[in-house]
N, C-alpha and C. Protein backbone atom coordinates (compact mmCIF):
# COMPACT_ATOMS: atom_id res chain seq x y z
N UNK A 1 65.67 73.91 141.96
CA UNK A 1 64.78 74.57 142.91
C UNK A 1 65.65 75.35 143.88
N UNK A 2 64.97 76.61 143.91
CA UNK A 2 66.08 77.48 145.19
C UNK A 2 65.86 76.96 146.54
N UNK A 3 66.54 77.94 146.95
CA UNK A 3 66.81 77.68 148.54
C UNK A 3 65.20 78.09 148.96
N UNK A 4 64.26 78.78 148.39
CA UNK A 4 63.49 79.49 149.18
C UNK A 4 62.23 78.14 148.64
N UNK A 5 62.17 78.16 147.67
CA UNK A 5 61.36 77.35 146.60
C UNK A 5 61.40 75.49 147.63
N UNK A 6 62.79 75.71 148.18
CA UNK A 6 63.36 73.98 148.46
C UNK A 6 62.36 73.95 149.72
N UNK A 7 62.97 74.81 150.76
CA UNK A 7 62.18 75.39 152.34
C UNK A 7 60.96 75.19 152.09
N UNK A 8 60.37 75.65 151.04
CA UNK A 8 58.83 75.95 151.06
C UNK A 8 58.35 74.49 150.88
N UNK A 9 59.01 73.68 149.86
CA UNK A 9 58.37 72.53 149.32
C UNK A 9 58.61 71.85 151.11
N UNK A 10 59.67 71.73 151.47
CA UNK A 10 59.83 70.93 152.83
C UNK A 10 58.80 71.28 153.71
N UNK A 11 58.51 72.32 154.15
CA UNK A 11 56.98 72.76 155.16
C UNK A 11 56.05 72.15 154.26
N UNK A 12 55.82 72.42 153.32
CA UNK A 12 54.52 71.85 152.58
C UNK A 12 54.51 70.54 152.88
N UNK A 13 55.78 69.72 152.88
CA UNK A 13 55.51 68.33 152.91
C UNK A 13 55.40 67.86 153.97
N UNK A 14 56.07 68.15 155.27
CA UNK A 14 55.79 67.88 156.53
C UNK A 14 54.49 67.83 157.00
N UNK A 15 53.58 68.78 156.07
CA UNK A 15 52.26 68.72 156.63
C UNK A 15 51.42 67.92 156.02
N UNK A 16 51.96 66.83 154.81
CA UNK A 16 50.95 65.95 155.08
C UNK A 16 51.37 64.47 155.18
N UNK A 17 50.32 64.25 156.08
CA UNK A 17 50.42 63.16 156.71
C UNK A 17 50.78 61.57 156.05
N UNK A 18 51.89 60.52 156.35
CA UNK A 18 52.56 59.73 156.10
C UNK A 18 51.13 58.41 155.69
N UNK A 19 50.75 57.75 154.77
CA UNK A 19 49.87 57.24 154.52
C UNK A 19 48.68 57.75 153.20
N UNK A 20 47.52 57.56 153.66
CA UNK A 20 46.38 57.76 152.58
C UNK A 20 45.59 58.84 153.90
N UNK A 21 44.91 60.13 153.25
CA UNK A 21 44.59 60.83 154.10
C UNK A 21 43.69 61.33 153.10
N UNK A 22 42.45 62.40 153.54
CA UNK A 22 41.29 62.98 152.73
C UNK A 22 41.88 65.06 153.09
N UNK A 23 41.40 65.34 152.11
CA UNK A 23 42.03 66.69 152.14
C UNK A 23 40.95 67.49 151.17
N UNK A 24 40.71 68.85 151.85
CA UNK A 24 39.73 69.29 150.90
C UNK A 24 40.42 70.85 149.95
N UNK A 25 40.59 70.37 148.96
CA UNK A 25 40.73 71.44 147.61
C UNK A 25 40.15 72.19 147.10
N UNK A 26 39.91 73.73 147.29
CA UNK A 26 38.95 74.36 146.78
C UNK A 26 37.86 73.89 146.31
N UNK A 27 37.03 73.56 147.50
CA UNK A 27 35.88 72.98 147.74
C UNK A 27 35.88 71.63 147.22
N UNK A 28 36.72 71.16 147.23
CA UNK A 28 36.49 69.43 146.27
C UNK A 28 37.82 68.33 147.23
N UNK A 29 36.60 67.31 147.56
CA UNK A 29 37.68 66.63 148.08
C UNK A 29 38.38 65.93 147.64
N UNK A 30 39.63 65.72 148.17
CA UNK A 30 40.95 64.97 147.30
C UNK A 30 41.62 63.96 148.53
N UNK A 31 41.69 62.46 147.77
CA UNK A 31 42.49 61.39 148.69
C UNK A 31 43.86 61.52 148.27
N UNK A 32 45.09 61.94 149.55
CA UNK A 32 45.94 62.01 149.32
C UNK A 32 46.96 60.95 149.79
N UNK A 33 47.81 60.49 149.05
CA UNK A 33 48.65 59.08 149.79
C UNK A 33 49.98 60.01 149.70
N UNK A 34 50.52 59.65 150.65
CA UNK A 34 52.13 59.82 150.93
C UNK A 34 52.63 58.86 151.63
N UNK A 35 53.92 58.60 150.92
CA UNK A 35 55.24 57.45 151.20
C UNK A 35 56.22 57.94 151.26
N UNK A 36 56.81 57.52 152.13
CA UNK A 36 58.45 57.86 151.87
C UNK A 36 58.90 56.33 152.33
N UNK A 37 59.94 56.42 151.34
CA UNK A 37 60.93 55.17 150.82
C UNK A 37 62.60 55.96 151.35
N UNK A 38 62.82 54.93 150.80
CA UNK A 38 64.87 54.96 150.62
C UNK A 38 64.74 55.07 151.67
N UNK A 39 64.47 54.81 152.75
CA UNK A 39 65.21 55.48 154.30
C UNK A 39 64.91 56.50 154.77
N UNK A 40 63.65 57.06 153.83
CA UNK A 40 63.85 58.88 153.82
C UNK A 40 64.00 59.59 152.95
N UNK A 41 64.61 58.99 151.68
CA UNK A 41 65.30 59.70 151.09
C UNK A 41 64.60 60.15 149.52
N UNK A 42 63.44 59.22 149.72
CA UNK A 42 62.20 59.86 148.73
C UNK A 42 60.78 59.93 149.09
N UNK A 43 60.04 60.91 148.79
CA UNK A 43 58.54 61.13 149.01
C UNK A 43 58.04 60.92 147.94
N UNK A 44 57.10 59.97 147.84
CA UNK A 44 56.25 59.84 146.71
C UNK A 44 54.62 60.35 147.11
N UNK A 45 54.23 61.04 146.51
CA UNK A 45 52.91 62.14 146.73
C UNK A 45 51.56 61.83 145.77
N UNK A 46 50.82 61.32 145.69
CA UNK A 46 49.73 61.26 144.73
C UNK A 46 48.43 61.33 145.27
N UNK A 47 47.45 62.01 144.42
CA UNK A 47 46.13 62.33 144.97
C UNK A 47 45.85 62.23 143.59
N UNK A 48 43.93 62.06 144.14
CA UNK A 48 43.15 61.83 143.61
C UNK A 48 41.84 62.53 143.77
N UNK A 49 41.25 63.67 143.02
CA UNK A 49 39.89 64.11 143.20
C UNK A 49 39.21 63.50 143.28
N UNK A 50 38.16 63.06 144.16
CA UNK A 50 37.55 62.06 144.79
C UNK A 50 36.21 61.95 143.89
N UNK A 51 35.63 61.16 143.34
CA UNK A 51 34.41 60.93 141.89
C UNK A 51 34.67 61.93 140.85
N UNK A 52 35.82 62.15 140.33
CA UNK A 52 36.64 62.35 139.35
C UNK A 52 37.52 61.62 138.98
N UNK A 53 38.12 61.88 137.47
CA UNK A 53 39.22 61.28 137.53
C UNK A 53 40.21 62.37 137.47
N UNK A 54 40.76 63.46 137.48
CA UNK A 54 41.65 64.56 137.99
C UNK A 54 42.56 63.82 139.42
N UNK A 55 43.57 63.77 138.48
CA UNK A 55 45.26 63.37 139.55
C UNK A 55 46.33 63.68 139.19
N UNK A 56 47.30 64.12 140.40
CA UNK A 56 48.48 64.64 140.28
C UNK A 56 49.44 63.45 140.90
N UNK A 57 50.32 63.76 140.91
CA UNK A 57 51.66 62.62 141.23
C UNK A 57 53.32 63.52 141.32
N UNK A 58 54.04 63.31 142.34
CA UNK A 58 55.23 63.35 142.33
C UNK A 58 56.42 63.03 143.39
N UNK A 59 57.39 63.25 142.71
CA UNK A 59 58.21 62.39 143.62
C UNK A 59 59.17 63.29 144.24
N UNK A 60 59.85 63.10 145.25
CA UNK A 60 60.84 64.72 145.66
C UNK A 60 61.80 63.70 146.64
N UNK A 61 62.84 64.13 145.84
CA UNK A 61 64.36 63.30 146.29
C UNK A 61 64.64 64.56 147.60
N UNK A 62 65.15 63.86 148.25
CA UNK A 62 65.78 64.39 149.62
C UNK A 62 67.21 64.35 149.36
N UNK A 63 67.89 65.65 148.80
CA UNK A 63 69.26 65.72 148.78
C UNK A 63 70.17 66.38 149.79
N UNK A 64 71.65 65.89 149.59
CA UNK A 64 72.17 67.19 150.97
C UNK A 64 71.92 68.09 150.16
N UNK A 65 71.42 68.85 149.33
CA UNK A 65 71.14 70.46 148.96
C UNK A 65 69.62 70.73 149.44
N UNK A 66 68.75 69.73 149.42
CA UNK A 66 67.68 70.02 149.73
C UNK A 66 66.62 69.07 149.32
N UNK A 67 65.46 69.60 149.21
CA UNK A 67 64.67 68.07 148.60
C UNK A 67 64.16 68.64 147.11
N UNK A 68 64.14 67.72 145.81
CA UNK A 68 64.18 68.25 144.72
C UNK A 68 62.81 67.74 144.14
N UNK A 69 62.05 68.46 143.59
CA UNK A 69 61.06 68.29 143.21
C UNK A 69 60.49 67.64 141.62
N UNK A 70 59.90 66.17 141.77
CA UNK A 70 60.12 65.82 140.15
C UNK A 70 58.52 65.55 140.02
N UNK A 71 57.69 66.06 139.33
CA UNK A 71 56.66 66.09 139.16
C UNK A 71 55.98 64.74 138.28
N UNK A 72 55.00 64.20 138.07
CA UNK A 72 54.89 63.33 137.14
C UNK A 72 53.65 63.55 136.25
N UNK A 73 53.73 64.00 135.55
CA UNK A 73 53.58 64.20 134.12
C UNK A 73 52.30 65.49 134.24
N UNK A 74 52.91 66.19 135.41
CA UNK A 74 51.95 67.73 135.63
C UNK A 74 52.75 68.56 135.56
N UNK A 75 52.95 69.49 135.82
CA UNK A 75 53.58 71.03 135.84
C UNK A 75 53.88 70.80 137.00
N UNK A 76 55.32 71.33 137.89
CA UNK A 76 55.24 71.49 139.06
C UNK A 76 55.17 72.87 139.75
N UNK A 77 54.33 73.55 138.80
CA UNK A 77 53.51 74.65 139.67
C UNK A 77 52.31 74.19 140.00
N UNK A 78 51.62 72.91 139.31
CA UNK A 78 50.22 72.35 139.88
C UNK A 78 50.55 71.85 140.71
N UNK A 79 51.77 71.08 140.87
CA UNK A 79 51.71 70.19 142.54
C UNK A 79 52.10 71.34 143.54
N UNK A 80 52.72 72.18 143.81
CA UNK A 80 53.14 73.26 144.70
C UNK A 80 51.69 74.14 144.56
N UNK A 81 50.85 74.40 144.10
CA UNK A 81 49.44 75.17 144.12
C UNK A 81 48.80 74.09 145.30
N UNK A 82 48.85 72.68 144.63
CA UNK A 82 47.96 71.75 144.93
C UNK A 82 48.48 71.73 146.79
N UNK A 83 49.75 71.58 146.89
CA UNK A 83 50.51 71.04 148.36
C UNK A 83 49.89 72.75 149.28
N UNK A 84 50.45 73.71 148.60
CA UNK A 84 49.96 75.06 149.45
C UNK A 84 48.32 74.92 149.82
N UNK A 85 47.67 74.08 149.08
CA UNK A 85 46.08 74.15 149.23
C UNK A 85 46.00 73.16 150.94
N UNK A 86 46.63 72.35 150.33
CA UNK A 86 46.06 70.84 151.10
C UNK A 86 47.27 71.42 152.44
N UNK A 87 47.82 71.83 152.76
CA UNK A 87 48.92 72.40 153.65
C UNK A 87 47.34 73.02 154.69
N UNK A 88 47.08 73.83 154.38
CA UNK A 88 46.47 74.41 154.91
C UNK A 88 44.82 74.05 155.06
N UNK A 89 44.68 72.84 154.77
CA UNK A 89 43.35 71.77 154.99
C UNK A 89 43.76 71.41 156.37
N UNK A 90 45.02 70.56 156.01
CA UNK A 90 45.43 70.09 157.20
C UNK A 90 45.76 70.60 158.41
N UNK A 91 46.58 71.71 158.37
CA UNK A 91 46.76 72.66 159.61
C UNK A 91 45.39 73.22 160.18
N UNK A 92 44.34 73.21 159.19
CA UNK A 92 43.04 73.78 159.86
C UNK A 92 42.97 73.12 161.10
């Protein structure tokens, strides 16, 4: 992941909130949990479309280069679509 790609994922992640939180996705709401472990040094990310079963999952190591993005078993252009959505739920 680049430098620009790394930045972006880091704002995206700052904005959501540490725990289980509700977030709305092009019109559909989604329960989102975030953890961070190691000290810091990993974010684990998973949501859930809420009376669906549609879910994403991933994990993003915090390196000295940056934080690296490992998706689980989606594309990680769906979780970066999904984080740019819910980024901007939350800042509303």
């Amino acid at each position: 992941m680049g430098g620009r790609q790394a930045q972006e994922l880091d704002t995206l992640l700052s904005s959501i909130p540490e725990g289980w939180s509700r977030a709305e996705v092009d019109g559909q709401a989604w329960g989102v949990r975030r953890v961070t472990r190691a000290g810091g040094k990993v974010i684990s990310l998973n949501a859930e479309r809420l009376g669906d079963t549609e879910q994403l999952g991933a994990n993003v190591w915090i390196t000295s280069d940056g934080p690296v993005l490992r998706p689980c078993e989606v594309p990680a252009d769906k979780v970066m679509r999904f984080l740019r959505a819910a980024s901007r739920w939350y800042s509303a």
